[in-house]
Protein backbone atom coordinates (compact mmCIF):
# COMPACT_ATOMS: atom_id res chain seq x y z
CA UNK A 1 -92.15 -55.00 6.71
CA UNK A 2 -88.67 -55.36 5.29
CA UNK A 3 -85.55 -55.17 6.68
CA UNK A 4 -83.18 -51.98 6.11
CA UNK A 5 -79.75 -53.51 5.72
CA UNK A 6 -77.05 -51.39 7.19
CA UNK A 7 -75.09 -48.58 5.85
CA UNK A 8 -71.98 -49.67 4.14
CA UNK A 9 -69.61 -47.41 6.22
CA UNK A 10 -70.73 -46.85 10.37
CA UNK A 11 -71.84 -43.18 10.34
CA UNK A 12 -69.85 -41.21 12.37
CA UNK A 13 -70.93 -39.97 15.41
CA UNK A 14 -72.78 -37.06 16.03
CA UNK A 15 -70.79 -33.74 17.26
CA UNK A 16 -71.41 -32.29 20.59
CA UNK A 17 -71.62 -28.54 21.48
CA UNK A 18 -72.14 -26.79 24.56
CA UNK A 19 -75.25 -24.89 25.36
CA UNK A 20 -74.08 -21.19 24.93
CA UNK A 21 -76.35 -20.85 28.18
CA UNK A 22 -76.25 -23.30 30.60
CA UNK A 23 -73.36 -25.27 29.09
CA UNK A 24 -74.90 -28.83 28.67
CA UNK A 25 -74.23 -30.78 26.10
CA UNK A 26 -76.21 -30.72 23.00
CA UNK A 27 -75.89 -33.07 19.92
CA UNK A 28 -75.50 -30.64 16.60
CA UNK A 29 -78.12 -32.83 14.51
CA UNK A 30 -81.48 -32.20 12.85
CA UNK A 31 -83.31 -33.74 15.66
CA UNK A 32 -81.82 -30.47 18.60
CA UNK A 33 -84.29 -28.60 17.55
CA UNK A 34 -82.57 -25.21 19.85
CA UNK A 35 -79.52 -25.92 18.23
CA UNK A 36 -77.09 -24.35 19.47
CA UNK A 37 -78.51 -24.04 22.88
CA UNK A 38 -80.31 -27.72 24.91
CA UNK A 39 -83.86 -25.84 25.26
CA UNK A 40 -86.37 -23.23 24.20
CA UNK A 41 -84.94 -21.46 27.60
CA UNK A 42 -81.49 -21.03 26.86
CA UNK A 43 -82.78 -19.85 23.27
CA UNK A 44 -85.04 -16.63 24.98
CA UNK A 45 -82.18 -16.19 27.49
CA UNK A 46 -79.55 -15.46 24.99
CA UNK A 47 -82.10 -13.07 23.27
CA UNK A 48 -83.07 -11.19 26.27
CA UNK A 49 -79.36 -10.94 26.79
CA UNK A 50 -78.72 -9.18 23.15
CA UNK A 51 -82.04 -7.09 23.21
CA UNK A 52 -80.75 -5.71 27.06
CA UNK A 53 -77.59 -4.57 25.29
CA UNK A 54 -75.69 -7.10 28.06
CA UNK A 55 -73.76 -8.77 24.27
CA UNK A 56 -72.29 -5.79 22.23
CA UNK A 57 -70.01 -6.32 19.14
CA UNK A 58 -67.20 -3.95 19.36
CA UNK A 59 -66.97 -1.02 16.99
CA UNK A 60 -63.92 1.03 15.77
CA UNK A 61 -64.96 4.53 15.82
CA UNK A 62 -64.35 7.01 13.79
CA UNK A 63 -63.66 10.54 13.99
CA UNK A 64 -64.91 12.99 10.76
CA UNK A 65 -61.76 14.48 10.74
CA UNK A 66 -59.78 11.13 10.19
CA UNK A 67 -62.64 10.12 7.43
CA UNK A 68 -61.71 13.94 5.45
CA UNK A 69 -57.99 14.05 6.08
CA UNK A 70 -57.92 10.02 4.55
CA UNK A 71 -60.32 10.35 1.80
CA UNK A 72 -62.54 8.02 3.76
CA UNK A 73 -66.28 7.92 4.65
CA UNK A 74 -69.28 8.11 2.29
CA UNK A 75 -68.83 8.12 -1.41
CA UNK A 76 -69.19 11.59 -2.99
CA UNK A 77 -73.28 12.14 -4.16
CA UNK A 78 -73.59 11.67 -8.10
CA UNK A 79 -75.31 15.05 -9.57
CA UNK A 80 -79.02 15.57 -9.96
C-alpha cells in the first residue's frame, strides 16, 4: 500500500464548542455527528426543551391600532 505523504501546510486544529446541554466539549468536525451537542441525549433534550415551550424567541407585539394609525400590517387585498 503506498504511502500518503503529508499535507504541505499542518492543518489547523479542529474548533471546540460546548455542548448546548451538558457543556462538554465537542470538536465542530464531520466526524461529531450531534454537532452542536456531545450525544444523541443532549440532541432530544434540547428538543423536548423547545417543544415544552421552556425556549421562546421573544416577540414585539403589536397592537391593531398602532398597525392603522402607521400604515402598517397586511398589504391591502388586490380586487377580484
Amino acid at each position: 500500500m503506498p504511502v500518503q505523504a503529508p499535507p504541505p501546510f499542518p492543518l489547523p486544529a479542529p474548533r471546540t464548542v460546548r455542548c448546548p446541554t451538558c457543556g462538554a466539549p465537542v470538536e465542530w468536525t464531520a466526524a461529531s455527528r450531534w454537532r452542536p451537542f456531545c450525544s444523541e441525549r443532549c440532541r432530544t433534550v434540547d428538543l423536548g426543551a423547545w417543544a415544552s415551550e421552556r425556549y421562546r424567541v421573544p416577540v414585539v407585539e403589536r397592537d391593531d391600532d398602532e398597525d392603522a394609525a402607521t400604515g402598517g400590517g397586511d398589504p391591502p387585498s388586490r380586487p377580484g
